[in-house]
N, C-alpha and C. Protein backbone atom coordinates (compact mmCIF):
# COMPACT_ATOMS: atom_id res chain seq x y z
N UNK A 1 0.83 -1.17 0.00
CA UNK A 1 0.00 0.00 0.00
C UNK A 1 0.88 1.24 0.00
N UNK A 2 1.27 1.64 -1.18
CA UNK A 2 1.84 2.95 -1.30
C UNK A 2 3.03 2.57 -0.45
N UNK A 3 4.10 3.70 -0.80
CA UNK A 3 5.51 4.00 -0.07
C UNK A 3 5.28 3.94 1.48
N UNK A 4 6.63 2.90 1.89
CA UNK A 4 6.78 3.40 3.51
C UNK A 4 7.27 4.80 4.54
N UNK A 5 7.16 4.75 5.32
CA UNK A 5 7.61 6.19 5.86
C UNK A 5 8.65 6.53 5.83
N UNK A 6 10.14 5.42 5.46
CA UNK A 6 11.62 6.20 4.89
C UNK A 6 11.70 6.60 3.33
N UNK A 7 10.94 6.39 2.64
CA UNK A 7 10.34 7.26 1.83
C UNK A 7 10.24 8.30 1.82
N UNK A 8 8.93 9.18 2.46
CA UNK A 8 8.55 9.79 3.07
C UNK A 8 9.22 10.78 3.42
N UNK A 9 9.95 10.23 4.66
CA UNK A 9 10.70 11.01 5.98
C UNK A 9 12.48 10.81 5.45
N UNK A 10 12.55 10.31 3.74
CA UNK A 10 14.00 10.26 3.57
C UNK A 10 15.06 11.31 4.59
N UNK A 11 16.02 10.41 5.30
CA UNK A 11 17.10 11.34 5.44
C UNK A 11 16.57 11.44 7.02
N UNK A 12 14.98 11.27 7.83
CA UNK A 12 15.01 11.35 9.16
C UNK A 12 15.50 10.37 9.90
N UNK A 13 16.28 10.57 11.18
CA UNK A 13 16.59 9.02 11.72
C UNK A 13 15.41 8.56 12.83
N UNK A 14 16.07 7.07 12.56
CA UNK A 14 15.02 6.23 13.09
C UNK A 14 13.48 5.57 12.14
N UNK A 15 13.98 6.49 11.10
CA UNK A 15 12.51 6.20 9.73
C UNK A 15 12.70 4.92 8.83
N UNK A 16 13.91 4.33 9.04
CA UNK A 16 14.35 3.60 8.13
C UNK A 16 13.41 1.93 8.26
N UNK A 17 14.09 0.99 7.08
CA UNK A 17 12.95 -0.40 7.05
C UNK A 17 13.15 -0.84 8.27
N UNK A 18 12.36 -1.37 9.20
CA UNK A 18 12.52 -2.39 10.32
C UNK A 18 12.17 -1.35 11.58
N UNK A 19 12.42 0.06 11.44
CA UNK A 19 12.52 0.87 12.74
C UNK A 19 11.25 0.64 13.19
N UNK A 20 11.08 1.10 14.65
CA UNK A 20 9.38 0.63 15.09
C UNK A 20 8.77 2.00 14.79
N UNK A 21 9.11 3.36 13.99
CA UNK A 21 8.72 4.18 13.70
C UNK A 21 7.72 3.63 12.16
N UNK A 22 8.68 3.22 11.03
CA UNK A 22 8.15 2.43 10.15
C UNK A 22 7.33 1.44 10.16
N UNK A 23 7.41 0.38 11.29
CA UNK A 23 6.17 -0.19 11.65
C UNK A 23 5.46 0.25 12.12
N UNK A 24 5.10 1.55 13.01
CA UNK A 24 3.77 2.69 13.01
C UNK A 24 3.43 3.53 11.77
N UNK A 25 4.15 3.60 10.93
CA UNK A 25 3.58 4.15 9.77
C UNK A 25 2.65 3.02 8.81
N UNK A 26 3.49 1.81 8.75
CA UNK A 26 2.58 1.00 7.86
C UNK A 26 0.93 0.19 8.44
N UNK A 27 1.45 0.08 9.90
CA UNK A 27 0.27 -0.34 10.58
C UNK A 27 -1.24 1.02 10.56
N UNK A 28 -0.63 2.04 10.71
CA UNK A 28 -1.49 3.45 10.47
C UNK A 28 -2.16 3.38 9.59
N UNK A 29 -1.05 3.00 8.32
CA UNK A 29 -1.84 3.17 7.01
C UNK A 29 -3.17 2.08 6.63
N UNK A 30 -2.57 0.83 7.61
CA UNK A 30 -3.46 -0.76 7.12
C UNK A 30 -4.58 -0.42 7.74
N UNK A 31 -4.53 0.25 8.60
CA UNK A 31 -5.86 0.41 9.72
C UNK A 31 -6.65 1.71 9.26
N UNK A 32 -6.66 2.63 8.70
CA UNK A 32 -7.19 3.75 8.61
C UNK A 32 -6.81 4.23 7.14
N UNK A 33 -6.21 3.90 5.88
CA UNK A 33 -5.82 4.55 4.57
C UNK A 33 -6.96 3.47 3.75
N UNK A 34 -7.84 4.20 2.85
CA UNK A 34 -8.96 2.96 2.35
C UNK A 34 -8.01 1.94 1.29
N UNK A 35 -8.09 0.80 0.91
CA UNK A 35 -7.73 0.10 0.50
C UNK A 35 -7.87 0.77 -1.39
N UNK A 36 -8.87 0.97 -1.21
CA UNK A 36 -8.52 1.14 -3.11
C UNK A 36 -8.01 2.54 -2.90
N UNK A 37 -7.52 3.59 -1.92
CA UNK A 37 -7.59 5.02 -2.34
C UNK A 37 -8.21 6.01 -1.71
N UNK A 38 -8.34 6.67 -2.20
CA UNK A 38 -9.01 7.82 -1.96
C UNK A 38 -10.52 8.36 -2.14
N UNK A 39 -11.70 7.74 -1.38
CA UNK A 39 -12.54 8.07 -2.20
C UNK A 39 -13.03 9.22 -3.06
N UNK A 40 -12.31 10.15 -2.44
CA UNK A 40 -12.85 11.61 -3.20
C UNK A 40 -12.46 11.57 -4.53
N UNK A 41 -11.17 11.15 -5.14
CA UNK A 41 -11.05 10.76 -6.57
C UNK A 41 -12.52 10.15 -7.48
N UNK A 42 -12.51 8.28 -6.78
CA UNK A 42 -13.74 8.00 -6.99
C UNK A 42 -15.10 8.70 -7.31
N UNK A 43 -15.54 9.55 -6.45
CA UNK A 43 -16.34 10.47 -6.56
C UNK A 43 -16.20 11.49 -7.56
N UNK A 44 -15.48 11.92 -7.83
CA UNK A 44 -15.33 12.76 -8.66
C UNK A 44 -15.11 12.20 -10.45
N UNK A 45 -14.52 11.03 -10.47
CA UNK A 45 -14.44 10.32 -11.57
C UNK A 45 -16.37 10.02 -12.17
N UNK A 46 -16.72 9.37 -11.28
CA UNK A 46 -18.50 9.20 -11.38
C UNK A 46 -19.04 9.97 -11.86
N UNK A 47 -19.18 11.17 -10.68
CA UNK A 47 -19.71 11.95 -11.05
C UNK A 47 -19.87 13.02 -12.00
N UNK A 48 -18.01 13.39 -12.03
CA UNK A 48 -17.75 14.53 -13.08
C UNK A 48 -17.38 13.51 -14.57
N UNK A 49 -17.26 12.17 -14.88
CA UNK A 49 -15.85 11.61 -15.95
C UNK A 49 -14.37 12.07 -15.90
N UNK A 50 -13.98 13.02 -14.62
CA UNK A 50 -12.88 13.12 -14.77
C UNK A 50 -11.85 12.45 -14.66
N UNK A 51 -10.70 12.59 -15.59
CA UNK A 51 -9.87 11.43 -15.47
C UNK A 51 -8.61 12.09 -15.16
N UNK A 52 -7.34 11.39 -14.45
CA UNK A 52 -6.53 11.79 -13.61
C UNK A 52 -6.06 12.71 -14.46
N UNK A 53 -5.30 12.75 -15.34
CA UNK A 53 -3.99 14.21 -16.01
C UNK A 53 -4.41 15.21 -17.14
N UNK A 54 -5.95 14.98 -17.25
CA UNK A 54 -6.54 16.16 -17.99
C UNK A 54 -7.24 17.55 -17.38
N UNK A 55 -6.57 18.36 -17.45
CA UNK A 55 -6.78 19.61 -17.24
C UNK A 55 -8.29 19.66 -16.43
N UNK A 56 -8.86 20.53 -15.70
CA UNK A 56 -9.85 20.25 -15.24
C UNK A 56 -10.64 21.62 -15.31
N UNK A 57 -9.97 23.12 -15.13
CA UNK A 57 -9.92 24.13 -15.10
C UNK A 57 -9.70 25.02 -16.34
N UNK A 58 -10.74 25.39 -17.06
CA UNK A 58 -10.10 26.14 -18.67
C UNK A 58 -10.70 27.49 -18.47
N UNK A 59 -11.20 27.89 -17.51
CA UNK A 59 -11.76 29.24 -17.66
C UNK A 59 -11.08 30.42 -17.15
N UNK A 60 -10.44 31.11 -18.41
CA UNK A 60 -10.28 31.97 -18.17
C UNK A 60 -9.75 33.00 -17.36
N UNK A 61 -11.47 33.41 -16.96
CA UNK A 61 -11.55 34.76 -16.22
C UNK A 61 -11.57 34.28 -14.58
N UNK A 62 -11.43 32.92 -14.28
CA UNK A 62 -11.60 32.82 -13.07
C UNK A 62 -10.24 32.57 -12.77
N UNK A 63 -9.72 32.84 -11.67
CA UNK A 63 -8.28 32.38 -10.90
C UNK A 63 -8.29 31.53 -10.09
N UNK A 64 -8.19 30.26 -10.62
CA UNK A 64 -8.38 28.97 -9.35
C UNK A 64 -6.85 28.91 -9.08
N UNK A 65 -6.57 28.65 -7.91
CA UNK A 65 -5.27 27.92 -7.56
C UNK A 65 -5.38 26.95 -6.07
N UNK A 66 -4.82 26.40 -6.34
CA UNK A 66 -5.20 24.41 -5.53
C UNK A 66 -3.71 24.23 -4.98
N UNK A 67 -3.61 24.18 -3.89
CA UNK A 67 -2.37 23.64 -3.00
C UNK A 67 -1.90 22.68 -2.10
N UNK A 68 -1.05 21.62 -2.59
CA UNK A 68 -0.77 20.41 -1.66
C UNK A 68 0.29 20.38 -1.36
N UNK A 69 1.05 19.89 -0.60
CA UNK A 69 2.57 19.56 0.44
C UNK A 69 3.20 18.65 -0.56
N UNK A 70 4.52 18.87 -0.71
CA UNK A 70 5.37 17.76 -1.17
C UNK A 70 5.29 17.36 0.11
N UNK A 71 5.58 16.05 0.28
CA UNK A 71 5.68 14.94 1.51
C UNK A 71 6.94 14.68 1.73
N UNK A 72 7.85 14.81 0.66
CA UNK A 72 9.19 14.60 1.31
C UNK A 72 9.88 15.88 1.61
N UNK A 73 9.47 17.13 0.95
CA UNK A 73 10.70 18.39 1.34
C UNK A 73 9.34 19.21 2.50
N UNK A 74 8.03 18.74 2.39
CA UNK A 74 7.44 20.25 2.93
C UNK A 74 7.07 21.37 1.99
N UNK A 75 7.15 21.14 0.62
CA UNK A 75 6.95 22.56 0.24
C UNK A 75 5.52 22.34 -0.26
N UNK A 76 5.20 23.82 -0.76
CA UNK A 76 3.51 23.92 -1.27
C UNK A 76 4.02 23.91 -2.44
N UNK A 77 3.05 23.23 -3.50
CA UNK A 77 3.03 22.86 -4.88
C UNK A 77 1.90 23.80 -4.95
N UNK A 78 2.00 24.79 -5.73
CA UNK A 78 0.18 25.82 -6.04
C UNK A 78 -0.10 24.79 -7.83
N UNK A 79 -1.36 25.02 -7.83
CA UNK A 79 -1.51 24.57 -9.48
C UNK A 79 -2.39 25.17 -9.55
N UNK A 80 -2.11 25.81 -10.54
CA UNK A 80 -3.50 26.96 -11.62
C UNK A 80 -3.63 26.29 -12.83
N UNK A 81 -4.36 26.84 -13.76
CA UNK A 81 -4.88 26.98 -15.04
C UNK A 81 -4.83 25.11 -15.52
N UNK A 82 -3.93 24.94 -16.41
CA UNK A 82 -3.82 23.78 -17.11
C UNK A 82 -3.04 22.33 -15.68
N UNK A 83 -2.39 23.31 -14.95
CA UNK A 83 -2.14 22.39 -14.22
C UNK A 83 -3.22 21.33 -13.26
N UNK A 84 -3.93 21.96 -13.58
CA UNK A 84 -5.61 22.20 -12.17
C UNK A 84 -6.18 20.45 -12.76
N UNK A 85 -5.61 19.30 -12.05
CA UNK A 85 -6.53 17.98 -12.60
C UNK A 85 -6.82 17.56 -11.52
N UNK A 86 -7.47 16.10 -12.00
CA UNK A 86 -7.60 15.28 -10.95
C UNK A 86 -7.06 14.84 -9.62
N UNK A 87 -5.89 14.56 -9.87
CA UNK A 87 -4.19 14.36 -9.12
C UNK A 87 -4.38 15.40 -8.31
N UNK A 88 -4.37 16.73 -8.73
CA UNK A 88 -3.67 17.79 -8.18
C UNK A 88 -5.13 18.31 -6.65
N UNK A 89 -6.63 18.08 -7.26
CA UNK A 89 -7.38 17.93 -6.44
C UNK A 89 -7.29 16.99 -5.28
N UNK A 90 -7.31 16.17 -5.77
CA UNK A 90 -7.04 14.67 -4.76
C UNK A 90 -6.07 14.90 -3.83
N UNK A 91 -4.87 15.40 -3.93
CA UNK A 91 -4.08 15.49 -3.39
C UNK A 91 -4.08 16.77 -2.30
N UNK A 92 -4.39 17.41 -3.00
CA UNK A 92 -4.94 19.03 -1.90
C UNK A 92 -6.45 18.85 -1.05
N UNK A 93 -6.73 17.32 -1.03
CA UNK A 93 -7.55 17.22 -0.21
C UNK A 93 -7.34 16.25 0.60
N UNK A 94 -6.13 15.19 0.19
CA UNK A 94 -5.04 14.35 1.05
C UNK A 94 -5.01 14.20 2.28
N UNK A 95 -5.55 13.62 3.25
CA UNK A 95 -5.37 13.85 4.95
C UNK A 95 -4.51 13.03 5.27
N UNK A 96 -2.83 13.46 5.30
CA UNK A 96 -1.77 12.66 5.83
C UNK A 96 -2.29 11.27 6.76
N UNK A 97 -1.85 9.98 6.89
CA UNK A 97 -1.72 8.93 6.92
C UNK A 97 -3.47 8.51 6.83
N UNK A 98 -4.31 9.02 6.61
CA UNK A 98 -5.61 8.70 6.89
C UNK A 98 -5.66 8.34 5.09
N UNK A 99 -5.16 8.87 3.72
CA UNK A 99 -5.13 8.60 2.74
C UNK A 99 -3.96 8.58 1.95
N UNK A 100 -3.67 7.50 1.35
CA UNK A 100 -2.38 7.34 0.59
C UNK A 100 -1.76 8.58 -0.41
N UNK A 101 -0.75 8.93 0.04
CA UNK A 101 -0.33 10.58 -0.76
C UNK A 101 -0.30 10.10 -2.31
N UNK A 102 -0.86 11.07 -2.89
CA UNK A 102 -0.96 11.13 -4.48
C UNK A 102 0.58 11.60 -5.36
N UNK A 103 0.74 10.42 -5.83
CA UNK A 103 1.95 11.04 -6.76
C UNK A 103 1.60 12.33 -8.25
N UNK A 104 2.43 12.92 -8.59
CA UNK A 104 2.13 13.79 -8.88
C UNK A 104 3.57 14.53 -9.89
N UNK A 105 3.99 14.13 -11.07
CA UNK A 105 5.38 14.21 -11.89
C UNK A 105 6.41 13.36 -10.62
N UNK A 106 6.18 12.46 -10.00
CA UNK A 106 7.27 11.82 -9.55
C UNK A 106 7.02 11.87 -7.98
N UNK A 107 6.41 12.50 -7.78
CA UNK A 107 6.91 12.81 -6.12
C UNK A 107 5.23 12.67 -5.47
N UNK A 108 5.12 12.67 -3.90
CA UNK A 108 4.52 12.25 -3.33
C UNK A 108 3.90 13.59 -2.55
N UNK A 109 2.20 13.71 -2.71
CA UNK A 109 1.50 15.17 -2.02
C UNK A 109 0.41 14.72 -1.30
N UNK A 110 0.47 15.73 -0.36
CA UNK A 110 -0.48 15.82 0.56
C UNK A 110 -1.45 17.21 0.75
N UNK A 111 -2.65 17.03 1.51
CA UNK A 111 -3.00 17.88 1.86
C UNK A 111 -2.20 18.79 3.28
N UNK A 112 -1.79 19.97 3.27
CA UNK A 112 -0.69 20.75 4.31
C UNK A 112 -0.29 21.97 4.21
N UNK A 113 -1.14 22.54 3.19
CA UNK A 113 -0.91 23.81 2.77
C UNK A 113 -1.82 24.85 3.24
């Protein structure tokens, strides 16, 4: 189920395979992260047809911008205009260990912004 917490927490000590920190991250995740995902994706696939890396946002005159946590440095990822998809929703609605972080060009986001 998704990356472990030295992943994650690359570079923190005590995060590494076997630590009993890493066995509280994966047990967290088995007990409380839903098995297929995220439902809010789900939902939104249904309801809207949206599909993960197509643009979601084309208008214009409005200024949307959507913000999630990289998971490994901490920083805010903003996405406007063409960037604005599925992924990038999902992920800015992400509730650290309660849903599996959404990858996103390579890297791993959360809701934290």
């Amino acid at each position: 189920m998704g990356r472990g917490l030295a992943w994650h927490c690359a570079g923190v000590a005590g995060a590494g395979p076997g630590s009993s920190l890493q066995a509280a991250w994966d047990a967290a995740q088995t007990w409380f992260a839903p098995v297929d995902g995220n439902p809010l994706r789900t939902v939104l696939q249904d309801t809207g047809g949206l599909r993960p890396r197509a643009p979601l946002h084309r208008d214009a005159t409005l200024h949307l911008f959507i913000g999630a946590t990289n998971v490994r440095s901490g920083k805010l990822r903003i996405s406007r205009g063409a960037q604005i998809n599925l992924d990038a929703v999902v992920a800015s609605a992400c509730l650290p260990v309660l849903f599996p972080a959404v990858e996103i060009d390579g890297e791993s986001y959360w809701d934290g912004g």
